[in-house]
N, C-alpha and C. Protein backbone atom coordinates (compact mmCIF):
# COMPACT_ATOMS: atom_id res chain seq x y z
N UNK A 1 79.77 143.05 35.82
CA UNK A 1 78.50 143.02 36.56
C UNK A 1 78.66 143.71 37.92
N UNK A 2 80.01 143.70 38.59
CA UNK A 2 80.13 144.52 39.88
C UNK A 2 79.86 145.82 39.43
N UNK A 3 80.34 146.22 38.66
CA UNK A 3 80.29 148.08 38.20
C UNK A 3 78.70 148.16 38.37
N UNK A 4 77.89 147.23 37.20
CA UNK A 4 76.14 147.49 37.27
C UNK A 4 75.87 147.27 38.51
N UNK A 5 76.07 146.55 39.21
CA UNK A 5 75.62 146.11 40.75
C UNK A 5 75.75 147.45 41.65
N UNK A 6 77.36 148.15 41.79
CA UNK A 6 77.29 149.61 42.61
C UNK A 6 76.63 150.72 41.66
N UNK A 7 75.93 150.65 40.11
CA UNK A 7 74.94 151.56 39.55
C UNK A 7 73.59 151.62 40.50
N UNK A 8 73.29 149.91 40.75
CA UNK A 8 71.76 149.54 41.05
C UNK A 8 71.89 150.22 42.40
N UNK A 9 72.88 150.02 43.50
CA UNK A 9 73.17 150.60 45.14
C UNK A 9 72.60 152.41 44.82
N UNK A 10 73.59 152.43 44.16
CA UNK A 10 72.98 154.23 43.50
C UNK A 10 72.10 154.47 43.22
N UNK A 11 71.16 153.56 42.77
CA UNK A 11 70.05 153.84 41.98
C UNK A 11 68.67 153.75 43.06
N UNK A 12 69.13 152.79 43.60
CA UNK A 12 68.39 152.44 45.72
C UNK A 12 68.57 153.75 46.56
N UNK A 13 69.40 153.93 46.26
CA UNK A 13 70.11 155.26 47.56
C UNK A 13 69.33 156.72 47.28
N UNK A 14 68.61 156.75 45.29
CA UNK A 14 68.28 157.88 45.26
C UNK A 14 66.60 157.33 44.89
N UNK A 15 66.38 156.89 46.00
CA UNK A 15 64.90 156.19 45.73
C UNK A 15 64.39 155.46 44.72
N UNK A 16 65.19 154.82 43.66
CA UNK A 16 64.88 154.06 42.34
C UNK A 16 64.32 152.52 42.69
N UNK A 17 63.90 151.91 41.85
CA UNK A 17 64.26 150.11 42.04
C UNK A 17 65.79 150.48 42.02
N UNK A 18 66.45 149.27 42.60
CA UNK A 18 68.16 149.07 41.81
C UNK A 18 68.03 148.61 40.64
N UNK A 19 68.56 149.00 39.98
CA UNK A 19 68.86 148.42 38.52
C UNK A 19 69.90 149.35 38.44
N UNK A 20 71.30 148.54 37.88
CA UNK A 20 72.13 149.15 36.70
C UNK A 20 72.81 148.72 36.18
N UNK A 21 73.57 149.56 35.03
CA UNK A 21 73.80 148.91 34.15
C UNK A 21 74.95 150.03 33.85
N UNK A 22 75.91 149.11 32.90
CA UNK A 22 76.95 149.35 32.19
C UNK A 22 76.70 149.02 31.07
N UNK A 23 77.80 150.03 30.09
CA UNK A 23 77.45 149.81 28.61
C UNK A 23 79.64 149.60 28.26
N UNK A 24 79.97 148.48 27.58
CA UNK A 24 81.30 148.70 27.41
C UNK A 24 81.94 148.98 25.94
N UNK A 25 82.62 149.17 25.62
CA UNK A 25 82.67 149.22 24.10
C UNK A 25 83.66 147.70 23.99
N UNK A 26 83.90 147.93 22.64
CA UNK A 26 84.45 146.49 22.14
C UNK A 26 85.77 146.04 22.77
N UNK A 27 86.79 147.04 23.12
CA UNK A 27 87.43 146.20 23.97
C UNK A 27 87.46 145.99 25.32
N UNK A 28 86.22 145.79 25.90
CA UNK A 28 85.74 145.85 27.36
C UNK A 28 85.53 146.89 27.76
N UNK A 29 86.06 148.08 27.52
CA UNK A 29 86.22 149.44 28.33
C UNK A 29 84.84 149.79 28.65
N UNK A 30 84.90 150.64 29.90
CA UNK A 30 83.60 151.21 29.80
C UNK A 30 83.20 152.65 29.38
N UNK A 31 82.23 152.48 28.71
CA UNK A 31 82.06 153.46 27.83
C UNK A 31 80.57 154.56 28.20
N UNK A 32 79.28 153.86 29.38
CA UNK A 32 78.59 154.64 29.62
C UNK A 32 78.33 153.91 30.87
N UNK A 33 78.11 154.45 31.88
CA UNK A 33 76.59 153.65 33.03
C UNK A 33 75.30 154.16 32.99
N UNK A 34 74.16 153.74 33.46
CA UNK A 34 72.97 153.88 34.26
C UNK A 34 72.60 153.23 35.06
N UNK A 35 71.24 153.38 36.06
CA UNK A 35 70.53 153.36 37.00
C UNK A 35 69.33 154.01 36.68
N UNK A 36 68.61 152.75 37.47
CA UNK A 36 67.24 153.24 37.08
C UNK A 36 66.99 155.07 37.67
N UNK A 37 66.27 156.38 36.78
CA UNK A 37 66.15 157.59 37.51
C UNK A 37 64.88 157.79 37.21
N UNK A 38 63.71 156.87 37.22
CA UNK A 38 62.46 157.38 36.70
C UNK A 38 62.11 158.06 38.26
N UNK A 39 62.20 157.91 39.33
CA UNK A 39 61.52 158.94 40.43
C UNK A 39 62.81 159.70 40.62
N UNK A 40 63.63 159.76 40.68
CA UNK A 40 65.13 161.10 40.34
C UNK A 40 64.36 162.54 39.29
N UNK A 41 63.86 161.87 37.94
CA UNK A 41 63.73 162.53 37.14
C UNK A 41 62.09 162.82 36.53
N UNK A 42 61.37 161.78 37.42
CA UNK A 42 60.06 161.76 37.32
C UNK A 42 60.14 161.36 35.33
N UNK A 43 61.06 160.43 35.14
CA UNK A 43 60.41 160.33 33.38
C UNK A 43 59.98 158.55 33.91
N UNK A 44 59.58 157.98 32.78
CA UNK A 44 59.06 156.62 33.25
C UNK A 44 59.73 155.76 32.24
N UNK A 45 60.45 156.47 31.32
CA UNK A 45 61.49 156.18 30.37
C UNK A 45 62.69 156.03 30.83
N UNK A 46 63.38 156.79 31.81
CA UNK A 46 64.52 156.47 32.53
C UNK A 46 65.10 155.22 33.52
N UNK A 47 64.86 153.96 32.56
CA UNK A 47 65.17 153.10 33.09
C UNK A 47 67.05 152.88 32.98
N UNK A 48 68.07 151.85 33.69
CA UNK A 48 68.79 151.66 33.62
C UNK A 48 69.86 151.77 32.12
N UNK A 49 69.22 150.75 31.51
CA UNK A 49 69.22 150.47 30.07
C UNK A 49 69.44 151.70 29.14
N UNK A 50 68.55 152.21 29.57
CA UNK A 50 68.05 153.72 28.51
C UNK A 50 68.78 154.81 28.86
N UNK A 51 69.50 154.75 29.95
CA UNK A 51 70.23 155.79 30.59
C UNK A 51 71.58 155.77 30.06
N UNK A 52 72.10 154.50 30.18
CA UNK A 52 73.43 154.32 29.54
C UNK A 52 73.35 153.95 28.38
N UNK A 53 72.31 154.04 27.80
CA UNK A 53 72.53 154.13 25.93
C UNK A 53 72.46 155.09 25.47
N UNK A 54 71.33 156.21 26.74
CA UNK A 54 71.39 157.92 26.08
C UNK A 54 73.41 158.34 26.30
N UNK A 55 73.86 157.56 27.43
CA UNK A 55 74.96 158.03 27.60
C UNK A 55 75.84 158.22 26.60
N UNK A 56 76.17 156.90 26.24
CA UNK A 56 76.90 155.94 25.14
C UNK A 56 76.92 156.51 23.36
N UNK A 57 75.59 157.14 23.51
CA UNK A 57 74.91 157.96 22.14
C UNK A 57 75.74 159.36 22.11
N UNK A 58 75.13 159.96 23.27
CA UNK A 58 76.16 161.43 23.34
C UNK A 58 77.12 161.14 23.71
N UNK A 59 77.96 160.57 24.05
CA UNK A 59 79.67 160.44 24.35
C UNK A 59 79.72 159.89 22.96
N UNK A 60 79.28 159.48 21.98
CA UNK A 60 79.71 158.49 20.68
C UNK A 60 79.94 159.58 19.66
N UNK A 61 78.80 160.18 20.04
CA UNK A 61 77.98 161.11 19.06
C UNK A 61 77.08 160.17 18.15
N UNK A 62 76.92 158.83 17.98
CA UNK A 62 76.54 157.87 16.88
C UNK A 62 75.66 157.04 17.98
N UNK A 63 74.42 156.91 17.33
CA UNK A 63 73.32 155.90 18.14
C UNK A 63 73.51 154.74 17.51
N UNK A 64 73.90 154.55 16.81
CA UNK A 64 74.83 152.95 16.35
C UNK A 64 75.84 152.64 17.28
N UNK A 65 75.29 151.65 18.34
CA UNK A 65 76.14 150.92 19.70
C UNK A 65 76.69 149.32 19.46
N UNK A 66 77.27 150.12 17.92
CA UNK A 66 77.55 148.22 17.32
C UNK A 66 79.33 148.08 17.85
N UNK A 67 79.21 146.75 18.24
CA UNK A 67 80.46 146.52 18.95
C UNK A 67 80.32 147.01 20.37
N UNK A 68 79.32 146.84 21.10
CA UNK A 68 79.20 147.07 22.51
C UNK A 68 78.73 145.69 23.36
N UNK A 69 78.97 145.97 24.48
CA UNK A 69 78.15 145.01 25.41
C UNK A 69 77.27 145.71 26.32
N UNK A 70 76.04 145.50 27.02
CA UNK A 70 75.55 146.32 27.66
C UNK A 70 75.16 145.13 28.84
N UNK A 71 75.58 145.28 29.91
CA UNK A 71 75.66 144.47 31.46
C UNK A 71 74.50 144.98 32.33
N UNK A 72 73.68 144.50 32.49
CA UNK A 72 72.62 145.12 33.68
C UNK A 72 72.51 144.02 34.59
N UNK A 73 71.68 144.60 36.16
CA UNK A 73 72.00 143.76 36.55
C UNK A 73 70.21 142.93 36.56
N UNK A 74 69.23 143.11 36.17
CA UNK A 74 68.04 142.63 35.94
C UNK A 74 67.72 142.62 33.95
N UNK A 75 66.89 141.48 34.12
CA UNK A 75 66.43 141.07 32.35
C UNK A 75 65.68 142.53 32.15
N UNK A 76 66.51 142.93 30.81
CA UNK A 76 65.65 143.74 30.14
C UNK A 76 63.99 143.37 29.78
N UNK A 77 63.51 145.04 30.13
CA UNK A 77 62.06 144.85 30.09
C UNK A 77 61.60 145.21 28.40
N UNK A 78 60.00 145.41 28.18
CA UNK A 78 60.14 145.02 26.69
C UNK A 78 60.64 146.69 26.14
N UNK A 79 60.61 148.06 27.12
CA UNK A 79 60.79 148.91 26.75
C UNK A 79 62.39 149.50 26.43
N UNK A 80 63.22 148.62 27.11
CA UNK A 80 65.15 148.67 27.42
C UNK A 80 64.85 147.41 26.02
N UNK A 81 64.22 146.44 25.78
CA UNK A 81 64.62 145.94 24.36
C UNK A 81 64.60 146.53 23.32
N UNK A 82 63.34 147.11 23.24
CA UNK A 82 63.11 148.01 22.01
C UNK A 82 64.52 149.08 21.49
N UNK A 83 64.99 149.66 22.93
CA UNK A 83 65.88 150.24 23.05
C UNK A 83 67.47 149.80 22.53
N UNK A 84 67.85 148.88 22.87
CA UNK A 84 69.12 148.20 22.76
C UNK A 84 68.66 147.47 21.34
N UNK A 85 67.70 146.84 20.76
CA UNK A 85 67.54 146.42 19.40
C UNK A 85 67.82 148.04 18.45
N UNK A 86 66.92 149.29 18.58
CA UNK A 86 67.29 150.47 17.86
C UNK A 86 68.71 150.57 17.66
N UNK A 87 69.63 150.73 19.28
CA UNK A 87 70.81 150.81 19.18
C UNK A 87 71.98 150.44 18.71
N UNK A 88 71.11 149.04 18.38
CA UNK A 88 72.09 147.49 17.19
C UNK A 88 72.66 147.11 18.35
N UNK A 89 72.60 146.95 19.57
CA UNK A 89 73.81 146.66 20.80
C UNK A 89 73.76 145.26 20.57
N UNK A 90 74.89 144.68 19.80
CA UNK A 90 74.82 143.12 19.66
C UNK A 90 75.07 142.23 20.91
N UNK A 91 75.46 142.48 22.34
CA UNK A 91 75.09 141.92 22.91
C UNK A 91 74.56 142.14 24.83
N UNK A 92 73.76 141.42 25.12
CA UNK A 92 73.62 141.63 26.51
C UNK A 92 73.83 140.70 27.41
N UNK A 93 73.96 141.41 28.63
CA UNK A 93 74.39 140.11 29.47
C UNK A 93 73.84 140.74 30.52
N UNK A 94 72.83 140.14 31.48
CA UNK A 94 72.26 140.01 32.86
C UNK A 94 72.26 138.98 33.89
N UNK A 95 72.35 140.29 34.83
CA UNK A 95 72.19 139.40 36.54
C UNK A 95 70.87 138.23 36.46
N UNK A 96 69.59 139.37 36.83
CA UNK A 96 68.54 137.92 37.17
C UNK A 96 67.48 138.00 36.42
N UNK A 97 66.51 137.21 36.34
CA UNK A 97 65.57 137.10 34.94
C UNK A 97 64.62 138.07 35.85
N UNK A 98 63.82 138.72 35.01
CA UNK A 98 62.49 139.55 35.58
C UNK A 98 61.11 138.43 34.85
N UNK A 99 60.60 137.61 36.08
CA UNK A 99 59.33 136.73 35.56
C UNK A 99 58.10 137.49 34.91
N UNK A 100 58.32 138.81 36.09
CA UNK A 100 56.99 139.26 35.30
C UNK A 100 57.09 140.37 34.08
N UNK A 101 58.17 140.56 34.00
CA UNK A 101 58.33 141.84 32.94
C UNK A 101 59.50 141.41 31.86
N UNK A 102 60.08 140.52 31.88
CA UNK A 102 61.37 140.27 31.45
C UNK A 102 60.93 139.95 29.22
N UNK A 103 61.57 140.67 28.61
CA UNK A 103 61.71 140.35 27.51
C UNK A 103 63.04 139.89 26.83
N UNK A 104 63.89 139.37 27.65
CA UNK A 104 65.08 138.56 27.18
C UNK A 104 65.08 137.21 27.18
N UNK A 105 64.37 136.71 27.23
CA UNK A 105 63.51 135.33 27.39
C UNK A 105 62.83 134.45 28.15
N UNK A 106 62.30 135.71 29.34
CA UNK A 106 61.26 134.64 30.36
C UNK A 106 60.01 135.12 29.77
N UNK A 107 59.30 135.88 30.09
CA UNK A 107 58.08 136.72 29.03
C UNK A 107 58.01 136.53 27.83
N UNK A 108 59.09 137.96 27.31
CA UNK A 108 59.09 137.75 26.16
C UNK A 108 60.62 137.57 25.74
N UNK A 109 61.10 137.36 24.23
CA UNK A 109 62.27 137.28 23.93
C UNK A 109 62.48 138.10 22.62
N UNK A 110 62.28 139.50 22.61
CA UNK A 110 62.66 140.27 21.70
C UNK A 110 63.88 140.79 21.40
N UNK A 111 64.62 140.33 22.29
CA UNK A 111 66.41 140.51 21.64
C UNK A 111 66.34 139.49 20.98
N UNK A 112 66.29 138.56 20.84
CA UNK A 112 66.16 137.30 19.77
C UNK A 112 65.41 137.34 18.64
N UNK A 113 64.42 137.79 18.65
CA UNK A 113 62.89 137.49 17.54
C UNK A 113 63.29 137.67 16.41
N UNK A 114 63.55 136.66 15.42
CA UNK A 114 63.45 136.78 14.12
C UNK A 114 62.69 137.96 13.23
N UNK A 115 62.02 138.26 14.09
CA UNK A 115 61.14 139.06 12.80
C UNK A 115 62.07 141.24 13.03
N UNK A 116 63.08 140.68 13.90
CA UNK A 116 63.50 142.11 14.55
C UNK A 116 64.31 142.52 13.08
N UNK A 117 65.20 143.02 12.73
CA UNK A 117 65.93 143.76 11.96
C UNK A 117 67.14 143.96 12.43
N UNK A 118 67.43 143.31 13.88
CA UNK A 118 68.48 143.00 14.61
C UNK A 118 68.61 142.26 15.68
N UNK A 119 69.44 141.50 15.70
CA UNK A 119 69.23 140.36 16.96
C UNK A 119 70.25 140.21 17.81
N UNK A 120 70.16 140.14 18.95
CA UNK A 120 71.28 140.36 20.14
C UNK A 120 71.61 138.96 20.72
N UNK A 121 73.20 138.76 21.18
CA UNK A 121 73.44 137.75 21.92
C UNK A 121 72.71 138.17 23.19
N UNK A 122 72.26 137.01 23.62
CA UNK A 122 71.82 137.32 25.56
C UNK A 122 72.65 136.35 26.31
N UNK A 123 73.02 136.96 27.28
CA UNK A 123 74.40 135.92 28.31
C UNK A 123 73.25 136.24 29.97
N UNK A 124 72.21 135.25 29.92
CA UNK A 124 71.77 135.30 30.94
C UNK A 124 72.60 134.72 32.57
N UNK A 125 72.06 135.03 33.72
CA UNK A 125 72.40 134.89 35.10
C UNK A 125 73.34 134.89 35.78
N UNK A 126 74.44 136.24 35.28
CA UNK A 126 75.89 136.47 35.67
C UNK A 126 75.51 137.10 36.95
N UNK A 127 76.15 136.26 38.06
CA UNK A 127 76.00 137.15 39.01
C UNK A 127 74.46 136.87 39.67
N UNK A 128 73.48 135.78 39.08
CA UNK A 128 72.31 135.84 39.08
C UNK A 128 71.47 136.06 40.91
N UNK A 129 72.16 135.66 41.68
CA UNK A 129 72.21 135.22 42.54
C UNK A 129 71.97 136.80 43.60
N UNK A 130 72.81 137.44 43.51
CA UNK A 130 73.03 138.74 43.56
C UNK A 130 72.53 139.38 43.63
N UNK A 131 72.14 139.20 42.37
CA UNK A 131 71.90 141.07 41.27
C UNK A 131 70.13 140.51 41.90
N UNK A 132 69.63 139.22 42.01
CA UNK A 132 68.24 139.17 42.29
C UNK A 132 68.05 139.67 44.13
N UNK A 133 68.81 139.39 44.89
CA UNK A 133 68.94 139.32 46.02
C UNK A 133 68.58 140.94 46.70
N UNK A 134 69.59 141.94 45.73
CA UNK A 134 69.29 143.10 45.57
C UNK A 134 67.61 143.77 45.29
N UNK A 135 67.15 142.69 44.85
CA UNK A 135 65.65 143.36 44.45
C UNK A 135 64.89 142.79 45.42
N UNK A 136 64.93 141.85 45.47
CA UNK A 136 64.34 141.37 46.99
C UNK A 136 64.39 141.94 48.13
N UNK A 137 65.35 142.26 48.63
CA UNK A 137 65.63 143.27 49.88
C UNK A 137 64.98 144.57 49.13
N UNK A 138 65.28 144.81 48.46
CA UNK A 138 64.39 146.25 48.19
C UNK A 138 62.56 146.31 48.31
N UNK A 139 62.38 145.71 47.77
CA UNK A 139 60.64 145.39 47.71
C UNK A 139 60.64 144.73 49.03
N UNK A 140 61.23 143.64 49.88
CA UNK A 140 60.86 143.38 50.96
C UNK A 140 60.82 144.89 51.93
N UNK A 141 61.59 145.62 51.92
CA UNK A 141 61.78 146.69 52.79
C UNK A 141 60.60 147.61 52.50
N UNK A 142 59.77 147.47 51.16
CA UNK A 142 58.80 148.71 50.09
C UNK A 142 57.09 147.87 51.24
N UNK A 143 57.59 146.70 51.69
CA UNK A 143 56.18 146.26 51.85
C UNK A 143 55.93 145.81 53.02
């Protein structure tokens, strides 16, 4: 979660929300990062999540991210689920819950949902403390 935490600083520094994230492969290693780059890159798709799974894909060559962990430091939103369910990423683990956007189980819980075709462990509030603290100072400073 420290590695995603200096993604999210990066991701602040180049005008983003913070958000980031690490992707590791099965024996911990790390295998991709992101940070949020939707105003970097002007896409609205370039969230944290999506960055280090495009990573993880081209360094793999294989969009099958089975046997990974993917660490961010905010709850995936429902568009980084959709994402990491495609990817098969069996599991995630996050800093702090997102109330209003969060689809790892405050909103919604689509890494879980039975009706998916794949279902992810979630290891919520590593670091929770933190990784939220970070977003706070950011939006306090935005307003």
């Amino acid at each position: 979660m420290r590695r995603a935490l200096a993604e999210a600083d990066l991701a602040e520094r180049g005008g983003d929300v913070p958000v980031g994230a690490v992707l590791l492969d099965g024996a911990g290693e790390l295998l991709a990062t992101g940070r949020n780059e939707r105003e970097l890159n002007q896409d609205p798709t370039a969230h944290a999540e999506v960055v280090a799974i495009r990573r993880a894909a081209a360094l793999t060559r294989d969009w099958h991210l089975a046997d990974t962990t993917l660490v961010v430091t905010l709850e995936p939103c429902v568009l980084c689920a959709g994402a990491i369910v495609a990817a098969r990423i069996p599991r995630v683990v996050f800093g702090a819950w997102d109330a209003k956007a969060g689809a790892a189980g405050s909103q919604h819980d689509l890494l879980r949902d039975r009706r998916q075709n794949h279902r992810v462990e979630v290891v919520p509030g590593v670091l929770e403390a933190e990784c939220g603290a970070v977003l706070e100072r950011f939006f306090d400073a935005k307003r």
